[in-house]
Protein backbone atom coordinates (compact mmCIF):
# COMPACT_ATOMS: atom_id res chain seq x y z
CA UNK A 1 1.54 15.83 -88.03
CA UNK A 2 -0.10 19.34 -88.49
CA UNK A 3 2.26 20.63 -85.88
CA UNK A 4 6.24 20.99 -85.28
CA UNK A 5 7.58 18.79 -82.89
CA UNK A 6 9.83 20.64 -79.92
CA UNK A 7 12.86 19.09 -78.65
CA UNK A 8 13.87 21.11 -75.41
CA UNK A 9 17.03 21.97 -73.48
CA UNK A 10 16.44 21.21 -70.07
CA UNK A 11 17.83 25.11 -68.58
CA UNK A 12 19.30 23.58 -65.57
CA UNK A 13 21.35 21.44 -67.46
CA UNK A 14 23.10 24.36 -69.22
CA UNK A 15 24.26 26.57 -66.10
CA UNK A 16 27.68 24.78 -66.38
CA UNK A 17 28.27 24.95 -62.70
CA UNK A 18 31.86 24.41 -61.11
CA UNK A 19 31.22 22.60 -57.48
CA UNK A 20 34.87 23.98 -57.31
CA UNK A 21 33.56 27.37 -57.75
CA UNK A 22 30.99 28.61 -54.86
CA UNK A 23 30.00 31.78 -56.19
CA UNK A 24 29.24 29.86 -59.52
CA UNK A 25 26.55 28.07 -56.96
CA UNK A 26 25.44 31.27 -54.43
CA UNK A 27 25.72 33.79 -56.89
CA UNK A 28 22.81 34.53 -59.18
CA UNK A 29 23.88 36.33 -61.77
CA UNK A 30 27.05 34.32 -63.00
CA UNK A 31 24.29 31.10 -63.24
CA UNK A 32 21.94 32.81 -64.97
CA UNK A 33 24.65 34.67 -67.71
CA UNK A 34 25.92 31.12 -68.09
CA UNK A 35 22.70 29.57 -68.75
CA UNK A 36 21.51 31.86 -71.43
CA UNK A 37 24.94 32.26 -73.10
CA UNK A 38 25.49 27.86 -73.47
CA UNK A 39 21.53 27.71 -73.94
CA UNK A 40 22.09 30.11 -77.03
CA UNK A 41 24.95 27.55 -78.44
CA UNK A 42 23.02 24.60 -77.74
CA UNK A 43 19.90 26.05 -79.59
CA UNK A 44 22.07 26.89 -82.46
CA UNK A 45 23.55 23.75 -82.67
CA UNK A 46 20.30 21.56 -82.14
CA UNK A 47 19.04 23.81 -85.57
CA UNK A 48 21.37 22.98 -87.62
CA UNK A 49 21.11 19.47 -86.95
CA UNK A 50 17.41 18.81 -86.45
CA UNK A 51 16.03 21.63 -89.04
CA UNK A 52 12.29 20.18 -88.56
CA UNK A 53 12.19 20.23 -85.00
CA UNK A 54 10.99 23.40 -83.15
CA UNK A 55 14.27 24.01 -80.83
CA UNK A 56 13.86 25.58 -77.72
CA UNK A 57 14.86 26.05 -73.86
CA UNK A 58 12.71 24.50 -70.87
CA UNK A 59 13.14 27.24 -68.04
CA UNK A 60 13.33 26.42 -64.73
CA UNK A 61 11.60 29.29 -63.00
CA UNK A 62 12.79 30.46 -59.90
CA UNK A 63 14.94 33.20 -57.57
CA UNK A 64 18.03 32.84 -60.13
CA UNK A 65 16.70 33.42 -63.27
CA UNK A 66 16.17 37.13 -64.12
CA UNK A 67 13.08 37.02 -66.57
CA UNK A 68 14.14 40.64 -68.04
CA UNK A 69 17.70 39.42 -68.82
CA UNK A 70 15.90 35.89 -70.39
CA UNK A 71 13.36 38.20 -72.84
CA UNK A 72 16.21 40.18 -73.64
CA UNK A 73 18.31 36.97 -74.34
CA UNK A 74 15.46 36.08 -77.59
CA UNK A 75 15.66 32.81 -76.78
CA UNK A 76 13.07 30.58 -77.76
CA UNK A 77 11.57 29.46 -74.68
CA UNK A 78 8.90 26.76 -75.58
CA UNK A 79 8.24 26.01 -71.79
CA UNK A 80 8.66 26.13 -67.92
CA UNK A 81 9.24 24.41 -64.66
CA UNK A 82 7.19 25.12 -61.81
CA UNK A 83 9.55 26.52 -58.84
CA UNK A 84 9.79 24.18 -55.99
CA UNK A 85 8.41 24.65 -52.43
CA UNK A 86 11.83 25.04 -50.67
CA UNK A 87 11.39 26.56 -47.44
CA UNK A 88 14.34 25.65 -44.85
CA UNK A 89 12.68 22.54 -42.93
CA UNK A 90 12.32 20.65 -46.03
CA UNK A 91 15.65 21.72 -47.40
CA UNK A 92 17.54 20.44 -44.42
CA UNK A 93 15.67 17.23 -44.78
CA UNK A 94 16.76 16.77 -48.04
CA UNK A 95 20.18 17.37 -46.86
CA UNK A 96 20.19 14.49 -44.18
CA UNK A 97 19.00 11.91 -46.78
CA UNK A 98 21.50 12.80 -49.22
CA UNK A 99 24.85 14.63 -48.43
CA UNK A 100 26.80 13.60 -51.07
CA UNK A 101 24.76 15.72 -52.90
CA UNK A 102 24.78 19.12 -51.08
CA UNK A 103 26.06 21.05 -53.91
CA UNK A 104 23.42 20.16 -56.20
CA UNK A 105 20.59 20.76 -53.11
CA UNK A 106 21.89 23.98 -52.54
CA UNK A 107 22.01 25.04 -56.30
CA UNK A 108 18.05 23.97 -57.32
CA UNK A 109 16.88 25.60 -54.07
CA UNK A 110 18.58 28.75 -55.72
CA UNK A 111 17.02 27.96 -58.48
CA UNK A 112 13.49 27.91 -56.45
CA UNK A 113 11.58 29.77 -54.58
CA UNK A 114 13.06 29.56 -50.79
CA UNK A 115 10.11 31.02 -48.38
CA UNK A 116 10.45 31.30 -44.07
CA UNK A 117 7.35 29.13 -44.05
CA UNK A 118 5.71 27.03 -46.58
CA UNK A 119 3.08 29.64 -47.14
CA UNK A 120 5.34 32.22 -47.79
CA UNK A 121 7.30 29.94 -50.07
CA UNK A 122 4.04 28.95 -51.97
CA UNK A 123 3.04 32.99 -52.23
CA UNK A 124 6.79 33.69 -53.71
CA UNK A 125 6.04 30.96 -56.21
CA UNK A 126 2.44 32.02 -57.14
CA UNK A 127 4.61 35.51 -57.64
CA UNK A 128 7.20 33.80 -59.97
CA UNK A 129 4.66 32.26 -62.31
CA UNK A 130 2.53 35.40 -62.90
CA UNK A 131 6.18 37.05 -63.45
CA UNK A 132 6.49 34.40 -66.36
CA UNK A 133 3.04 36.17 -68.45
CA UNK A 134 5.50 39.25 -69.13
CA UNK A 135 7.11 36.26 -71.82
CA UNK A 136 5.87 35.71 -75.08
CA UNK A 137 4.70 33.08 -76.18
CA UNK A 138 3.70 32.15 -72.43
CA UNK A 139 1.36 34.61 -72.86
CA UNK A 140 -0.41 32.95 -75.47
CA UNK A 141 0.04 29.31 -75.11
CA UNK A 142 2.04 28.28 -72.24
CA UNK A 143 3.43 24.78 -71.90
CA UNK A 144 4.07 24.25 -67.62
CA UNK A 145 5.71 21.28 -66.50
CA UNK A 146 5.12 20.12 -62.73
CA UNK A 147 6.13 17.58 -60.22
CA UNK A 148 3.12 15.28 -58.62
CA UNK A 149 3.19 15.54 -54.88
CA UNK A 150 1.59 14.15 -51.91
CA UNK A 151 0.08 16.57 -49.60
CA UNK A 152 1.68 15.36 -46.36
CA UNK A 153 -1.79 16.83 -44.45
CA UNK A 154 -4.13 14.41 -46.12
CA UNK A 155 -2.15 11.81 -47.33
CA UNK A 156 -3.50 11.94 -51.35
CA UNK A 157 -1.64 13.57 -54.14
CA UNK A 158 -0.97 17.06 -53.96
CA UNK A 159 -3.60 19.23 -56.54
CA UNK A 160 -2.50 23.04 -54.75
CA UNK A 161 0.77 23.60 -57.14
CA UNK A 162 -1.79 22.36 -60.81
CA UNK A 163 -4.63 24.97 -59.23
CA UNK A 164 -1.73 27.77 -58.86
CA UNK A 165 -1.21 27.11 -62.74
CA UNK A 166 -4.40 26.70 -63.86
CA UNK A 167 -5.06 30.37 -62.46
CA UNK A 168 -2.31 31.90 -63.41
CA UNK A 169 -2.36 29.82 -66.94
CA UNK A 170 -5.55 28.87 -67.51
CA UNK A 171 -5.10 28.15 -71.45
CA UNK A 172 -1.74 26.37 -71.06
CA UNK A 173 -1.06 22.58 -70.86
CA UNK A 174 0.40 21.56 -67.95
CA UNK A 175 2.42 18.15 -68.40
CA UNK A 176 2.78 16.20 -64.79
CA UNK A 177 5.90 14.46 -64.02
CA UNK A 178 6.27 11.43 -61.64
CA UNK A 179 8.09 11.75 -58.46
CA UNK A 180 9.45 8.08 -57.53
CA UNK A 181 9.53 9.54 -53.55
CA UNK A 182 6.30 10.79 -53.02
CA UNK A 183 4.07 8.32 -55.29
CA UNK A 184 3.36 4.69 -55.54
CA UNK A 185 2.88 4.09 -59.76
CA UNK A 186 -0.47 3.51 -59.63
CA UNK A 187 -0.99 6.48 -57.51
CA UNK A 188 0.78 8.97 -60.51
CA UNK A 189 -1.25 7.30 -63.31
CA UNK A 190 -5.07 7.46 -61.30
CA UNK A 191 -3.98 11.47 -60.32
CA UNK A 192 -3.23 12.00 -64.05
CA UNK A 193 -6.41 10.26 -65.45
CA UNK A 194 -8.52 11.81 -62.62
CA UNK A 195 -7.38 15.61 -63.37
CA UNK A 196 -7.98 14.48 -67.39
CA UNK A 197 -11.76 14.38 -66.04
CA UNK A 198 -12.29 17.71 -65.52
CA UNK A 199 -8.77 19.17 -67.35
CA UNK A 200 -7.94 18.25 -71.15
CA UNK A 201 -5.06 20.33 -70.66
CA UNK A 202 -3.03 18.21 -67.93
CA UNK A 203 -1.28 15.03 -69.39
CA UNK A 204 1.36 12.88 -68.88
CA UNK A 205 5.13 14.24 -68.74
CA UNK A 206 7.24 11.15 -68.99
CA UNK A 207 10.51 10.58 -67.20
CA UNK A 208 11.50 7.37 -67.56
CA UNK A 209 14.04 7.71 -64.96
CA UNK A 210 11.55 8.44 -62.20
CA UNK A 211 9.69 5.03 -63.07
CA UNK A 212 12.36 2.97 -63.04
CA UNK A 213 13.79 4.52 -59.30
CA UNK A 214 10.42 3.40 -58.14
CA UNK A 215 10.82 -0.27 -59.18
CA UNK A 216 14.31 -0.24 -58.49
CA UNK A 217 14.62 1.40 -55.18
CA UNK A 218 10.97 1.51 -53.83
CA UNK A 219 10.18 -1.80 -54.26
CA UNK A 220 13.77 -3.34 -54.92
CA UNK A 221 14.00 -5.29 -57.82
CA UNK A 222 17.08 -6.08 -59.57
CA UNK A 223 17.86 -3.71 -62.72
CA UNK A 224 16.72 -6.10 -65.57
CA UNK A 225 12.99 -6.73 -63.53
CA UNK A 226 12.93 -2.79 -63.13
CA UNK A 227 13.94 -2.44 -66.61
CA UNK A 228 11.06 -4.44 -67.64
CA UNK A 229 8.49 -3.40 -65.06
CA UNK A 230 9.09 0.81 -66.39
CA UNK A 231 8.92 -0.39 -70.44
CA UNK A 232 5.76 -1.90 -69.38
CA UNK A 233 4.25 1.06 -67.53
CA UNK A 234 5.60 3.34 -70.28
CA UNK A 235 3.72 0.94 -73.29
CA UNK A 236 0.49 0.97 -71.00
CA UNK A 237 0.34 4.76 -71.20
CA UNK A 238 0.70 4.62 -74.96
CA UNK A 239 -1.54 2.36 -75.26
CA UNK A 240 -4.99 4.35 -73.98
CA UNK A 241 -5.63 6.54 -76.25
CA UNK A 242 -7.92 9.00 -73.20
CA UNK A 243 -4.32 9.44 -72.61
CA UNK A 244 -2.18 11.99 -73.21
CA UNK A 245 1.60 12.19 -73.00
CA UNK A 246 2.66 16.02 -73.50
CA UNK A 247 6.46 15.04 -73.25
CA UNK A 248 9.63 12.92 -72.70
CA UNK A 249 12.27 13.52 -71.25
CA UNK A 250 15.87 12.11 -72.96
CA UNK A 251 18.43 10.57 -70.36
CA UNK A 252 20.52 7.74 -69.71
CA UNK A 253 19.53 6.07 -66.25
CA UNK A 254 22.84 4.03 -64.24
CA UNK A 255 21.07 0.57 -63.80
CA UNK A 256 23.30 0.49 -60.55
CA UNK A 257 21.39 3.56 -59.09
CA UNK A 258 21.03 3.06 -55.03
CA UNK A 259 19.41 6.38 -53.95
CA UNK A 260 16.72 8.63 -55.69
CA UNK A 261 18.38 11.47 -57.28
CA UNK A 262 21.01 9.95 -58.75
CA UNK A 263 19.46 8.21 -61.60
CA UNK A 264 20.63 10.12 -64.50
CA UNK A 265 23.88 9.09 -65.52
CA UNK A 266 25.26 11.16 -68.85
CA UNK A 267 22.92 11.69 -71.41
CA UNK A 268 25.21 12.18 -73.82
CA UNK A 269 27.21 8.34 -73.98
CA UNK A 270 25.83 5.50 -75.36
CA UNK A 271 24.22 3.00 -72.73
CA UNK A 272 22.21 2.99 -70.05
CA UNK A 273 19.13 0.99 -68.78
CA UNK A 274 16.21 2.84 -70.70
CA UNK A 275 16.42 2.46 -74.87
CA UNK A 276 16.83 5.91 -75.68
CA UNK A 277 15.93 5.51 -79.63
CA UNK A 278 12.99 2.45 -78.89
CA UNK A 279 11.32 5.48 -76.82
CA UNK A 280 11.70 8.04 -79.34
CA UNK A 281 10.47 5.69 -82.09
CA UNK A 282 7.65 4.38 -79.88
CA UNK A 283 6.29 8.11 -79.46
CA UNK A 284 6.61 9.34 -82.68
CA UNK A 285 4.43 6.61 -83.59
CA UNK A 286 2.01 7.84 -80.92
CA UNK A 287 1.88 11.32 -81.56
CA UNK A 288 1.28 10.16 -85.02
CA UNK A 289 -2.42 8.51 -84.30
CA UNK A 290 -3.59 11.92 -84.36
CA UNK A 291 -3.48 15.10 -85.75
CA UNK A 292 -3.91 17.11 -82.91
CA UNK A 293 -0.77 16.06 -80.72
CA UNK A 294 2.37 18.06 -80.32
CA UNK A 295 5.33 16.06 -79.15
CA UNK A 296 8.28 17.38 -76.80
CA UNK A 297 11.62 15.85 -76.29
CA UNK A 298 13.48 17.37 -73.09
CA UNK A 299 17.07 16.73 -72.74
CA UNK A 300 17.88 16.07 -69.40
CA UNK A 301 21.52 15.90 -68.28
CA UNK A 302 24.10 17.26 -65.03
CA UNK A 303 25.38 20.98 -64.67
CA UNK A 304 28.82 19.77 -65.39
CA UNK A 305 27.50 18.24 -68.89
CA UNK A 306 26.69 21.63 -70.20
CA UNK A 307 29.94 21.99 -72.19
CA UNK A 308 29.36 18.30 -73.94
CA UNK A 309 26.09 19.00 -74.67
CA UNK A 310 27.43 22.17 -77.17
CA UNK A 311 30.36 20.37 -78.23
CA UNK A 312 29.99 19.27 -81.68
CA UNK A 313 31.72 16.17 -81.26
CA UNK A 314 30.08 14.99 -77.54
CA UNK A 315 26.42 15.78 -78.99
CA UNK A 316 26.60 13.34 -81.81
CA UNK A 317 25.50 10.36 -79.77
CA UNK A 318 22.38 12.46 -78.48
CA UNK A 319 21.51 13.89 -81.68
CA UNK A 320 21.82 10.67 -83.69
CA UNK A 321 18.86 9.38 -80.88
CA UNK A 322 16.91 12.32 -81.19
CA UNK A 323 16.82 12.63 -85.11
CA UNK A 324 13.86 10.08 -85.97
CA UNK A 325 11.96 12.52 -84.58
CA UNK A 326 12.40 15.45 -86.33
CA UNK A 327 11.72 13.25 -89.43
């Protein structure tokens, strides 16, 4: 390959926060010291053990995260998420559906951009990615990941969030992840192939996880059918090559999942439904069909996991996955 492969640590992964702990939730700045401070460990860790990979941290942007304090940090931030639309009606929704889960609602809409309206809330996020140009190297090539969404107005998939980046990075490569509540499968893969039309820069972010809550909760198959049913979606992609997969994200998915957002069981233990190393193999072998591709691994995992995933010891499993590709 003529370029360096990037395995990423997912930033909201690495705030380490104690549901025990409230102001570790409502307060700002403790998140966002403890996310740069386990983010540097992590980094140095992931070096030492994967020397040919390009190690770096996926920032989530949003109200939380003080871009000074991150430039200051010097970590090597090799990409972002897009801020979520979280104005208070959709919040509360979100809330209804899944209350077991409060904690972690109230947390990521910290880590968004919360708006009176959904206007405002789109304005404050349009604000938030121009705030991200300040950052090298976003400046010269971003990499943006993004949700797909339906617009609830006409009913199709949701283009105003990709038109927000494109102006505000209109050299970067913006990598589209599948939402398992909004889309239908086929629905994610024509939006992808459709924007590829007109956009060489948007491709495929792939999260396995996503996939298989589709087939397992959306359409209600039994764990070994949706197993199946999101290896064979995944191979598909691969297989066109007018495709183009930007990245992957790592996790372990609990076959036993019953509600969407609660797929990702710990990344950092052997099992799970999706075969962690098969994937990794199977992309390295597609990133290697041309010269031009850069690959991205992004390690997905909970809050709580932070302190595992910079443990010597409790990153061995996930590093022993990861290290065909840095080969």
């Amino acid at each position: 390959m003529s370029m360096t492969d990037t395995v990423e640590i997912n930033s909201a992964s690495l705030q380490g926060i104690d549901p025990s702990k409230p102001l570790e939730v409502i307060y700002p700045p403790v998140v966002t010291d403890t996310m740069l401070n386990n983010a540097s460990k992590a980094i140095d860790l992931f070096k030492e053990k994967l020397p040919n990979c390009n190690i770096g941290l996926n920032l989530h942007a949003g109200e939380v995260i003080d871009l000074e304090r991150v430039e200051q940090s010097g970590l090597n931030i090799t990409s972002i998420d897009t801020p979520d639309i979280g104005y208070p009606k959709e919040f509360l929704e979100k809330l209804k559906q899944r209350p077991d889960q409060a904690i972690a609602h109230i947390a990521w809409r910290l880590n968004s951009i919360l708006g009176l309206t959904e206007e405002h809330a789109k304005k404050r996020r349009l604000e938030q990615l121009k705030g991200m140009t300040d950052l090298e190297p976003f400046f010269s090539n971003p990499f943006v990941r993004v949700s797909a969404e339906r617009d609830p107005k006409t009913g199709k998939p949701d283009t105003s969030l990709i038109q927000d980046i494109l102006r505000t990075y209109p050299a970067g490569c913006i990598a589209v992840e599948y939402n398992a509540e909004n889309l239908t499968i086929d629905e994610y893969i024509t939006f992808i192939k459709q924007l590829r039309t007109t956009h060489s820069n948007i491709g495929f972010s792939m999260d396995l996880a996503h996939i298989f809550e589709y087939f397992k909760i959306t359409e209600g198959r039994e764990s070994e059918s949706a197993k199946e049913a999101t290896l064979n979606v995944w191979k598909d992609i691969l297989k066109e090559r007018s495709n183009s997969v930007f990245s992957v994200d790592i996790n372990n998915v609990d076959p036993n999942v019953k509600k969407y957002g609660d797929t990702h069981s710990n990344v950092l233990t052997p099992g799970g439904v999706i075969p962690t190393q098969d994937i990794i193999s199977e992309y390295r072998k597609y990133l290697n069909q041309s010269s031009y591709l850069q690959g991205r691994l992004a390690i997905e995992s909970f809050p709580q996991q932070s302190k595992m995933l910079i443990d010597r010891e409790g990153s061995a499993y996930l590093l022993s996955q990861i290290k065909p590709f840095s080969i």
